[in-house]
Each structure stands twice: as structure tokens, then as C-alpha cells.
Protein backbone atom coordinates (compact mmCIF):
# COMPACT_ATOMS: atom_id res chain seq x y z
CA UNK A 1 15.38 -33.37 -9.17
CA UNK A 2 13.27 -30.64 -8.75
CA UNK A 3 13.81 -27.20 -11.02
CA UNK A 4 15.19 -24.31 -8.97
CA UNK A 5 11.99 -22.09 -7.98
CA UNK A 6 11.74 -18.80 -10.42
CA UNK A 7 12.51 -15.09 -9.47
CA UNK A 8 9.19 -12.04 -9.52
CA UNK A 9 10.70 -8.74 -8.31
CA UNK A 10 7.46 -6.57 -7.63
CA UNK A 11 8.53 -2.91 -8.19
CA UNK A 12 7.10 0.25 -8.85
CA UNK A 13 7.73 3.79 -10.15
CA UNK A 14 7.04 5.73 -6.97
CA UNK A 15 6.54 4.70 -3.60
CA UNK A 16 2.74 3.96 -2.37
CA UNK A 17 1.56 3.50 -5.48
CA UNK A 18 -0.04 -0.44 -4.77
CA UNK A 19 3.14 -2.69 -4.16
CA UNK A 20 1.95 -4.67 -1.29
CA UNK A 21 -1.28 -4.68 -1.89
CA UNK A 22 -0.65 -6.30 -5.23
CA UNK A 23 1.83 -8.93 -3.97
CA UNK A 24 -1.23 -9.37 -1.40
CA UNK A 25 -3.42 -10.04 -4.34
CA UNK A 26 -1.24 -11.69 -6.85
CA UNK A 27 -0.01 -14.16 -4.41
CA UNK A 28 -3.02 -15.24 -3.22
CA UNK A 29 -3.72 -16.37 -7.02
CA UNK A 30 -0.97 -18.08 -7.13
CA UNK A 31 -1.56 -20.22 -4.55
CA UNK A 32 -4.93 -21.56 -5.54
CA UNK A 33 -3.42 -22.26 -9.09
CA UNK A 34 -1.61 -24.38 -6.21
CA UNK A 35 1.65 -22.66 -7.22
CA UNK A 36 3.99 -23.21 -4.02
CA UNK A 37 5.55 -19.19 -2.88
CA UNK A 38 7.82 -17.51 -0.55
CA UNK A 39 8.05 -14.28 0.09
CA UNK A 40 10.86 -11.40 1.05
CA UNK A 41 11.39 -7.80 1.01
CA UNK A 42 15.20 -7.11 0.42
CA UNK A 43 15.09 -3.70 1.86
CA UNK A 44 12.79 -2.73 4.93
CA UNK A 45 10.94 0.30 4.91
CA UNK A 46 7.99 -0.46 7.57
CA UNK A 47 9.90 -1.36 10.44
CA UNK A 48 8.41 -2.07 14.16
CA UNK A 49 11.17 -1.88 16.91
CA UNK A 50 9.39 -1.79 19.57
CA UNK A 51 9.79 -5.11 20.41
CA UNK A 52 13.33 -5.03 20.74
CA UNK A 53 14.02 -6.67 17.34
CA UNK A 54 13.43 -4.91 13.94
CA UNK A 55 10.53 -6.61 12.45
CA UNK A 56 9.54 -6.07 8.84
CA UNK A 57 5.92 -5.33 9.24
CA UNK A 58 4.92 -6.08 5.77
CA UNK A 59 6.58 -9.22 5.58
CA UNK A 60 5.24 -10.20 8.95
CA UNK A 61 1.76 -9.15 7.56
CA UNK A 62 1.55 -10.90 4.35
CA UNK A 63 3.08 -14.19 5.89
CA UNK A 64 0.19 -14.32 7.93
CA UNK A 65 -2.40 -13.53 5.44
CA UNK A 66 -0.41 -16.40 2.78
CA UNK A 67 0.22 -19.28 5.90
CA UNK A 68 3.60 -19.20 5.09
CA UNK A 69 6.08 -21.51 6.68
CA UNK A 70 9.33 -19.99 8.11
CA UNK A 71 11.06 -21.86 5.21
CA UNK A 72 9.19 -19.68 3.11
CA UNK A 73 10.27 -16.64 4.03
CA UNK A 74 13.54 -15.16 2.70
CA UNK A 75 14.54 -12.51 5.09
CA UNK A 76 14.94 -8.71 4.97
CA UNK A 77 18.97 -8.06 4.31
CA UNK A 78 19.22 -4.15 5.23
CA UNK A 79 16.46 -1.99 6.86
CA UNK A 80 16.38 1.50 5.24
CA UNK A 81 16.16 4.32 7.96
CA UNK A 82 18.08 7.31 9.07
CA UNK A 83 20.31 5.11 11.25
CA UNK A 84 21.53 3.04 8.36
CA UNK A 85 21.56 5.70 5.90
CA UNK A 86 23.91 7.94 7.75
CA UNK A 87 26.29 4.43 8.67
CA UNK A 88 26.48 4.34 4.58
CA UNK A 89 27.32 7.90 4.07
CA UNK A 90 29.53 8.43 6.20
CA UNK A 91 31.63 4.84 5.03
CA UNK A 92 30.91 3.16 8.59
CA UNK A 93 28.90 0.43 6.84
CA UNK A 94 31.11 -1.09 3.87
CA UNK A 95 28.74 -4.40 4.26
CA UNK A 96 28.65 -6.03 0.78
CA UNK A 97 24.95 -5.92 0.22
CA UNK A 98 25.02 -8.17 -3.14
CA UNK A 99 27.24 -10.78 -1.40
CA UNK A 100 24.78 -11.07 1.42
CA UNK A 101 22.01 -11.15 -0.84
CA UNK A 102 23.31 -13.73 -3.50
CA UNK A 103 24.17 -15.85 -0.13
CA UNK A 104 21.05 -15.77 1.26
CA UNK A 105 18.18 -15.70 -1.49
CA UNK A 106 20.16 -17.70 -4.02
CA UNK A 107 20.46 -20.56 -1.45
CA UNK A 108 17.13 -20.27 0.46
CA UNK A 109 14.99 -20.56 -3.35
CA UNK A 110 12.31 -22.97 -2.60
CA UNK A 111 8.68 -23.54 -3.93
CA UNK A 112 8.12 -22.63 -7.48
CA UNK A 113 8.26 -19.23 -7.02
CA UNK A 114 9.94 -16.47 -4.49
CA UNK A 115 8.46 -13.13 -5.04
CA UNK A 116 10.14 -10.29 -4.32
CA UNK A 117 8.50 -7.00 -3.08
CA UNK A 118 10.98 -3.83 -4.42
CA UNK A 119 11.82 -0.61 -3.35
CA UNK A 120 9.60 2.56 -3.26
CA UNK A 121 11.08 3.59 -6.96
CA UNK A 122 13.96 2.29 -9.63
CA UNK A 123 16.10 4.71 -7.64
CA UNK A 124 15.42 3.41 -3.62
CA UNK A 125 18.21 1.17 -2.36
CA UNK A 126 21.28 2.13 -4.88
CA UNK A 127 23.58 3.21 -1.58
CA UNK A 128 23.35 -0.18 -1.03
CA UNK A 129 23.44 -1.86 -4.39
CA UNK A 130 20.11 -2.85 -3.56
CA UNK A 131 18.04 -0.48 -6.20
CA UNK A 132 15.13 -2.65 -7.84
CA UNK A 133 17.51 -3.33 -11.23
CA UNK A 134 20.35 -4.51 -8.81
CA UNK A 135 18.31 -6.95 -7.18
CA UNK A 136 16.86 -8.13 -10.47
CA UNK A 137 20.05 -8.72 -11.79
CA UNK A 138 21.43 -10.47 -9.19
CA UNK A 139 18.70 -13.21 -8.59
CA UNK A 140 17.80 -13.10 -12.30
CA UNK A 141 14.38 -12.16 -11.44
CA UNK A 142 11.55 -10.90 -14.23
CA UNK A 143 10.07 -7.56 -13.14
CA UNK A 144 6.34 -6.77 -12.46
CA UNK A 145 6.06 -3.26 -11.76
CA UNK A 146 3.09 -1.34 -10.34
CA UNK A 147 1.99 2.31 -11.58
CA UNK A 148 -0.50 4.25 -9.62
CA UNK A 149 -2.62 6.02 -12.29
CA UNK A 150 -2.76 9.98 -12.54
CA UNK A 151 -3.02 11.05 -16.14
CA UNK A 152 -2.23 9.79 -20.07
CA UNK A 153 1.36 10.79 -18.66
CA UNK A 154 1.67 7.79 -16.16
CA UNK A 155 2.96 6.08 -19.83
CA UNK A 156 5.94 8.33 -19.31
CA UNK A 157 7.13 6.54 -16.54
CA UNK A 158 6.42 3.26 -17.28
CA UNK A 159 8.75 3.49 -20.95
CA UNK A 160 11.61 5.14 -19.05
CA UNK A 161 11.74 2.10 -16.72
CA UNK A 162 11.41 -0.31 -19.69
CA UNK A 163 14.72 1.33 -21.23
CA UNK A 164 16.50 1.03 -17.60
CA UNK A 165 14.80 -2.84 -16.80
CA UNK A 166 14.90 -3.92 -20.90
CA UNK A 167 13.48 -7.63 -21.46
CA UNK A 168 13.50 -8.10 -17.31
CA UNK A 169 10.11 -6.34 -16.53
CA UNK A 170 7.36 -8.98 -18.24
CA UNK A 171 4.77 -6.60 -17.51
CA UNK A 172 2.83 -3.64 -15.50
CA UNK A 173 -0.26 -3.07 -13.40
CA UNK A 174 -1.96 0.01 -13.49
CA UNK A 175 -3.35 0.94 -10.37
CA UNK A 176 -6.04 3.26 -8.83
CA UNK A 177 -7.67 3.90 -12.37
CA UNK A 178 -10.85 6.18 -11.77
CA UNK A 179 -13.97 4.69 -13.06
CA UNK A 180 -14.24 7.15 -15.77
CA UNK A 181 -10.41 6.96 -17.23
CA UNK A 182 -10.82 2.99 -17.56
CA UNK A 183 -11.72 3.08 -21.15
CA UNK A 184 -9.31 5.39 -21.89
CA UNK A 185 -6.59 3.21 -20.50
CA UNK A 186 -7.82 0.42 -22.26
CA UNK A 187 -8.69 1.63 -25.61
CA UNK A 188 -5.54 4.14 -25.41
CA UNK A 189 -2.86 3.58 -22.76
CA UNK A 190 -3.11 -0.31 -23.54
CA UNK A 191 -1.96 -0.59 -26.50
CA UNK A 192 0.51 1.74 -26.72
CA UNK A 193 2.57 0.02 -23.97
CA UNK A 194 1.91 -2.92 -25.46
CA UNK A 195 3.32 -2.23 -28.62
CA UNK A 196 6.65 -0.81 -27.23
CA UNK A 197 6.62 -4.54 -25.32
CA UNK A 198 5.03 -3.69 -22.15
CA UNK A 199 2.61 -6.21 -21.26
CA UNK A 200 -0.37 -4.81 -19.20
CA UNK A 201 -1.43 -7.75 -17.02
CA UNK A 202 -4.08 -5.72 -14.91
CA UNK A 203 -5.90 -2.22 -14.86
CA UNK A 204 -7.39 -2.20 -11.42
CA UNK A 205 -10.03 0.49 -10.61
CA UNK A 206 -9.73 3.02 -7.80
CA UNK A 207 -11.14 1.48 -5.28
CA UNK A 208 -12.30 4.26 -1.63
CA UNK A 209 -12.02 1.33 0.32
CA UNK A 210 -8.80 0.77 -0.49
CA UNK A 211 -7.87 4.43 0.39
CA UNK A 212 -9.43 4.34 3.30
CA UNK A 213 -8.08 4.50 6.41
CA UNK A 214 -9.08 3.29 10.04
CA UNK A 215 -9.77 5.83 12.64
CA UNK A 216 -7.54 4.20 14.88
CA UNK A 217 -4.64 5.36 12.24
CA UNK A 218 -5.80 9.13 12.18
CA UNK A 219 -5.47 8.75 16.12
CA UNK A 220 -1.79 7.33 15.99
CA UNK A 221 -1.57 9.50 13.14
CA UNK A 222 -2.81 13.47 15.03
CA UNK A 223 -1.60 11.96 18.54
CA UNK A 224 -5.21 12.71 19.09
CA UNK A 225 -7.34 12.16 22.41
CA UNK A 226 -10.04 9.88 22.37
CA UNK A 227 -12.72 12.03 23.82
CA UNK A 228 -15.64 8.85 23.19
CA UNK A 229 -16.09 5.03 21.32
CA UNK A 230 -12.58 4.48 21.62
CA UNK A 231 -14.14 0.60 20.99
CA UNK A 232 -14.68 2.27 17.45
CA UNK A 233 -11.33 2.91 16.28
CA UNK A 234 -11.75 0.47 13.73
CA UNK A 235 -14.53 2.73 11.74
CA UNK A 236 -12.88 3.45 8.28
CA UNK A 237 -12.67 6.62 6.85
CA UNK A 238 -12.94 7.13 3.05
CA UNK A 239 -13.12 11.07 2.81
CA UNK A 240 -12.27 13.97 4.20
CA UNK A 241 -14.28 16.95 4.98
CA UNK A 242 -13.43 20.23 6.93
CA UNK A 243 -16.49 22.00 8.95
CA UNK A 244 -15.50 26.11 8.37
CA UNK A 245 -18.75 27.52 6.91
CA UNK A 246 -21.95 28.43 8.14
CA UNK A 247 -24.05 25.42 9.22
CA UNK A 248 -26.34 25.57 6.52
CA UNK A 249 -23.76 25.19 3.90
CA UNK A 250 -22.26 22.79 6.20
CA UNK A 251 -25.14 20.24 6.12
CA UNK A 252 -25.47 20.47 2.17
CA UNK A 253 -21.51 19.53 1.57
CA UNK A 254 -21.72 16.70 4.55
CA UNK A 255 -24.70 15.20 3.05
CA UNK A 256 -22.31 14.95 -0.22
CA UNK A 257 -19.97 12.96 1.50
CA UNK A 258 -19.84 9.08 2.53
CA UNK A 259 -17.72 7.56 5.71
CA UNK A 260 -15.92 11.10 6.73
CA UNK A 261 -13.58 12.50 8.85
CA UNK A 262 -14.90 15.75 10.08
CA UNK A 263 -12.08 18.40 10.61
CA UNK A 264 -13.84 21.16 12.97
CA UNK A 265 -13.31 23.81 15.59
CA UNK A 266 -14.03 22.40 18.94
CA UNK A 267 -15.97 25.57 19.32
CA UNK A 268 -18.00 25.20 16.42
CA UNK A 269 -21.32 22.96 18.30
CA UNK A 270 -23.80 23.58 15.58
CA UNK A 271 -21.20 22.45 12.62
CA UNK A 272 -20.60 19.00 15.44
CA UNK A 273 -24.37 18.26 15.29
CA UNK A 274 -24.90 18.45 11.36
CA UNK A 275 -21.81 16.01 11.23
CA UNK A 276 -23.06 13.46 13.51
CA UNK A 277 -26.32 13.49 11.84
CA UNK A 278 -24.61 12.38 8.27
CA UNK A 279 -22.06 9.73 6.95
CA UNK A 280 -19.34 10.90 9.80
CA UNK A 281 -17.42 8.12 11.21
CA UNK A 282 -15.20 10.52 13.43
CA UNK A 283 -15.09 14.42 14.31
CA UNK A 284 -11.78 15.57 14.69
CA UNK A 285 -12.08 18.80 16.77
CA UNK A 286 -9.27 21.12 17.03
CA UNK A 287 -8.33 23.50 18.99
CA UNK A 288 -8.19 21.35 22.39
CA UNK A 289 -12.54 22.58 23.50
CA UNK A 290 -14.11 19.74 24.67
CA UNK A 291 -17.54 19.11 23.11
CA UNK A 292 -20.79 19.90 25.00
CA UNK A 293 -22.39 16.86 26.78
CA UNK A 294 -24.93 16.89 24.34
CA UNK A 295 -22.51 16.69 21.41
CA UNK A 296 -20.88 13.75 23.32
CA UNK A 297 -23.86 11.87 24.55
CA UNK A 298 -25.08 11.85 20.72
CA UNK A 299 -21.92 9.98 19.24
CA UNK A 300 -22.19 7.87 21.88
CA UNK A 301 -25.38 6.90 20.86
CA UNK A 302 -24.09 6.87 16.72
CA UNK A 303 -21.71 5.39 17.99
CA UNK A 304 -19.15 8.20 16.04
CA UNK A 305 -15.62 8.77 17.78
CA UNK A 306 -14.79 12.17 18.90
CA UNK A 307 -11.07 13.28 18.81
CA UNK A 308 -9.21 16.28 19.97
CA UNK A 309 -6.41 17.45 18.76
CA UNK A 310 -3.93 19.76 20.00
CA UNK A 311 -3.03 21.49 16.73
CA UNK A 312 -4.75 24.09 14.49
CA UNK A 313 -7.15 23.00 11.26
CA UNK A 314 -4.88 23.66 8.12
CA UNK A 315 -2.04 20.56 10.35
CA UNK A 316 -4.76 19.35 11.02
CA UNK A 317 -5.71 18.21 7.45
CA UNK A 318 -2.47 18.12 5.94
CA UNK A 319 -1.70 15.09 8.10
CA UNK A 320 -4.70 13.34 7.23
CA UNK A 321 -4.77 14.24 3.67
CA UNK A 322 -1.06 12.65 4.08
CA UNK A 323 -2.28 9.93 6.03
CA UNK A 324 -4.94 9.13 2.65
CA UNK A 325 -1.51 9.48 0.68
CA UNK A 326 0.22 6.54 2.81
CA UNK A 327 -2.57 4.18 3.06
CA UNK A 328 -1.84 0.00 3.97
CA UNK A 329 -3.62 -2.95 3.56
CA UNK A 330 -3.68 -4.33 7.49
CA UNK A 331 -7.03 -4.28 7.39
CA UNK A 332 -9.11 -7.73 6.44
CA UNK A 333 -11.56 -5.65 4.80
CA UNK A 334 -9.32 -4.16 2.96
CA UNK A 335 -6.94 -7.93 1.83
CA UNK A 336 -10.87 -9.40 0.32
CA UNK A 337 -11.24 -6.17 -1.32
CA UNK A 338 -7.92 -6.51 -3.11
CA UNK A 339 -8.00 -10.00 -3.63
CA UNK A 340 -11.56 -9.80 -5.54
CA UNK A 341 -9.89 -7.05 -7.74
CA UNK A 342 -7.02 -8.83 -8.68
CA UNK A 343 -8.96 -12.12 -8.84
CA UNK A 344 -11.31 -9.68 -11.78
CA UNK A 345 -8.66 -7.54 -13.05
CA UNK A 346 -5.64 -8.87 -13.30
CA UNK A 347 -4.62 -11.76 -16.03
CA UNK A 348 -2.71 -14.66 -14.19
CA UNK A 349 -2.98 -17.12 -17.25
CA UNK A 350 -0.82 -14.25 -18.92
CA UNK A 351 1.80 -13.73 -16.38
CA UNK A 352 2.01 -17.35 -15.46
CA UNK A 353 2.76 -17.85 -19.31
CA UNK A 354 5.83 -15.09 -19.30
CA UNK A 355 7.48 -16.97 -15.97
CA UNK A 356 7.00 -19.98 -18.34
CA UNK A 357 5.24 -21.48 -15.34
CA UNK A 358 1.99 -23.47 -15.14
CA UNK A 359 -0.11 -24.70 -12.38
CA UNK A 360 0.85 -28.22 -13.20
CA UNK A 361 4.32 -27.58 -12.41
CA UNK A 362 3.13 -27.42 -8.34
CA UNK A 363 1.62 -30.76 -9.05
CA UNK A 364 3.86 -34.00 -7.56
């Protein structure tokens, strides 16, 4: 008889700080140590409903990307939004969320192992006794939990969750490390987590592809017009830089920059040129001008999208800056980029060894 497949709940301490991107990774590891997965996502966040059914998108996404069989797909039990929020509050929806999930994930467990993709934080999904310990509890999962780096206080977070999760979370990836913090976190951060228990199983580097975003999401993004190479959309954009000085301190600071998003005044032609002639891959012109011929001849040629946007500069860049913030992995480029970190980074052997699972265990 075969043993009942094993429980991962992948969490983290705040939202977009690497969750899917990390179940991306991880579970493509998994499978060619010919481990046998499914996949769910208790609580949707990233809903599509414009096809008439509410859709999961990152479920949908990394079923794809894994060739996952319907069979190995446990399915999404409540979709967070402000619909089913206000149902809660207001005692509409007295749905027992733990009954529906014991009855369907306990039951559906097949494979080796079903990994579970958490909430934002420890906190997301409580009004529905679906918070990230809940779940855990319930399936009698082990917790991996993902930390995007910012400073020697990111350790804060992590031992605060280790009191709240105790012997459940088996370990911790630290995420987005800049090149010049990694031997810090190694030498410092390391071990002191793992002497309070924590086991780090990966310290990925930041990585500006992985922040990166296309240009087709900065137009869905600014509700932008597509003023030329709308058969571009899928340039990415790793920085962000905003054309306000004179054009000869423009050129200097674009010349700095690599795959940018220029933020200018559609009035501003000479700061449009300097742009187009360095690592630009769109201009975002505000302000509603349309660009001189010239301007818009020339990124034909480059080949350089040119949006307009109907709203002033500072908006301007506080969506995009947010947009940076919110970043997915839907892009191919971007699922080989985070499979060759994790496949560098990250030590499987380890966590394999905590699930007390091997590779021979998918064997017949």
C-alpha cells in the first residue's frame, strides 16, 4: 500500500516577498529527483474573472509550467477579495472553511508530496480559519517560509514566526539578498537562525531580472496608449528613470542605467532623444503631447515603445515603482532564471532529509 503523500505549506512573512516564484523553483527540483507533486493554493489572491469563472491564476500558471495532471491539482477553497471579505464580516458567509478543507485536501493527497503555496503573511486568511498556522495544522504540513531580504533585521521576523509555527516550519529561504550583503548573511544571519533551529535551506541573490517587469504590464498597469511597437510589449524593464533635468544631465544619469522605463514630459523632445539613444526599452510620456514624428519614427526604428499617459509624473512613477513592488513570474525568462537559482542556491538534499523523503521513495 502506498504511504499517504507528505504536507509543504510554502509561507512567508509579508506578501511579495518570493512565494511563487520559489514553489516555481523548488518544485521543479523535485520533480527531476523524480519526486511525484501536486499543487494548491488554499486561499486565492490572483484571481481572473473574466472568463466567467474565478480562475486562480497562479495555480493555473504553475500547473502549466510543472505538466500537472488535473489529479494533481488540489483546488482553491475560498478566493480572498472585497466580495468575500465583506460576506465574512458582516456573518453572511458562516462556511466552515477547515471542514471544507480537511474534506477536500485530506482526501485528494496523492504523489509523494502536495505543496501548499500560503498566504501573503502568518496573519492573511484568519477570518476564515485559513491563516498559514491553521492550514498547517490541519493537514499536518511542515512549513517552508520565504523572507525577502532588507536588513540584519529580516532575523526579527523570521524568530517571531518560529515561536508562532514551533517545530512545523523545517526551514527558511532568504530571498532578494544584494550581492554585497551575501556574506554577511552567511557568515552572520546563518548561523544565528540556525542555532535558534531555523534551518536556512537557500540564500538566493537579488536577481533585476527577476524584478523586472514587461512593458506590456506598465501598459495594463498606467492604462497607457500605445503610441508605437505595440509588437514590443514584451521588452522587460529592470529600472526606472524619470527625465526632469536639463538634457545634459539627462544623458549622463541614462547612460547609468540598463533596460529603463523613461518617465518624461511629452513636451520635453530633447530629454525623448537622449532616452532612445541609451538602454530605454519604453518612454512613458506624460502629460497626454504626442511625440514629434521624428521622436516616433526613431523608436520605430529601436524598436522602443512609446506610451502616453493621461496622468501627471509624480502618479506616474508611484505606479510603476509599485508595479516593481508587485512583480510575477509569468514570464519564461523569468521561470529559467528562477529555476537556475534555486537549482545553485537552494539545498534540496537538506530539505528532502527534514520531509524524511528521498528520491527513491518516487521509485516503483
Amino acid at each position: 500500500m502506498p504511504k499517504p503523500a507528505k504536507y509543504l505549506l510554502i509561507g512567508s512573512t509579508e506578501a511579495y516577498s518570493g512565494k511563487s516564484a520559489t514553489v516555481l523553483g523548488l518544485s521543479h527540483l523535485l520533480q527531476q529527483k523524480g519526486l511525484d507533486i501536486a499543487y494548491g493554493k488554499p486561499l486565492g489572491t490572483c484571481l481572473n474573472e473574466s472568463s466567467g469563472n474565478v480562475v486562480e491564476e497562479d495555480v493555473q500558471f504553475i500547473a502549466a509550467n510543472l505538466n500537472l495532471v488535473e489529479n494533481r491539482l488540489v483546488p482553491t477553497i475560498v478566493a480572498l477579495n472585497e466580495v468575500t471579505l465583506q460576506q465574512r464580516l458582516r456573518g453572511e458567509d458562516k462556511t466552515d472553511y477547515r471542514q471544507s478543507l480537511a474534506q477536500q485536501y485530506l482526501q485528494a493527497a496523492v504523489g509523494n508530496l502536495v505543496l501548499l503555496e500560503g498566504p501573503g503573511n502568518l496573519e492573511e486568511g484568519s477570518l476564515f480559519n485559513l491563516s498559514l498556522p491553521q492550514v498547517a495544522e490541519l493537514v499536518d504540513a511542515g512549513v517552508l517560509l520565504v523572507t525577502r531580504y532588507r536588513s540584519l533585521l529580516s532575523v526579527e521576523a523570521l524568530l517571531s514566526a518560529k515561536q508562532r509555527l514551533g517545530k512545523r516550519l523545517i526551514g527558511v529561504v532568504i530571498n532578494d539578498v544584494p550581492v554585497e550583503q551575501i556574506q554577511i548573511v552567511d557568515t552572520t544571519i546563518r548561523p544565528c537562525l540556525e542555532q535558534q533551529g531555523i534551518a536556512v535551506l537557500g540564500t538566493l541573490p537579488k536577481s533585476d531580472l527577476l524584478r523586472s517587469v514587461s512593458v506590456r504590464e506598465l501598459v495594463h498597469q498606467l492604462k497607457a496608449e500605445v503610441l508605437c511597437r505595440s509588437d514590443r510589449l514584451d521588452l522587460m524593464v529592470e529600472s526606472l528613470a524619470i527625465g526632469a533635468m536639463n538634457v545634459n544631465a539627462a544623458v549622463k544619469y541614462f547612460r547609468k542605467g540598463r533596460n529603463m522605463a523613461v518617465v518624461t514630459g511629452g513636451d520635453r523632445i530633447e530629454i525623448q532623444q537622449a532616452a532612445l539613444e541609451t538602454s530605454t526599452q519604453c518612454l512613458i510620456l506624460t502629460g497626454q503631447l504626442p511625440p514629434p514624428e521624428f521622436i516616433k519614427s526613431r523608436a520605430e526604428e529601436l524598436e522602443i515603445p512609446i506610451l502616453s499617459v493621461d496622468l501627471d509624473t509624480l502618479t506616474t512613477v508611484e505606479i510603476v515603482d509599485r508595479t516593481f513592488g508587485q512583480v510575477r513570474v509569468h514570464e519564461p525568462i523569468k521561470v529559467q532564471c528562477i529555476r537556475n537559482l534555486m537549482a545553485e542556491h537552494f539545498d534540496i538534499e537538506r530539505l528532502l532529509s527534514l520531509l524524511d523523503l528521498s528520491p527513491a521513495a518516487a521509485l516503483p
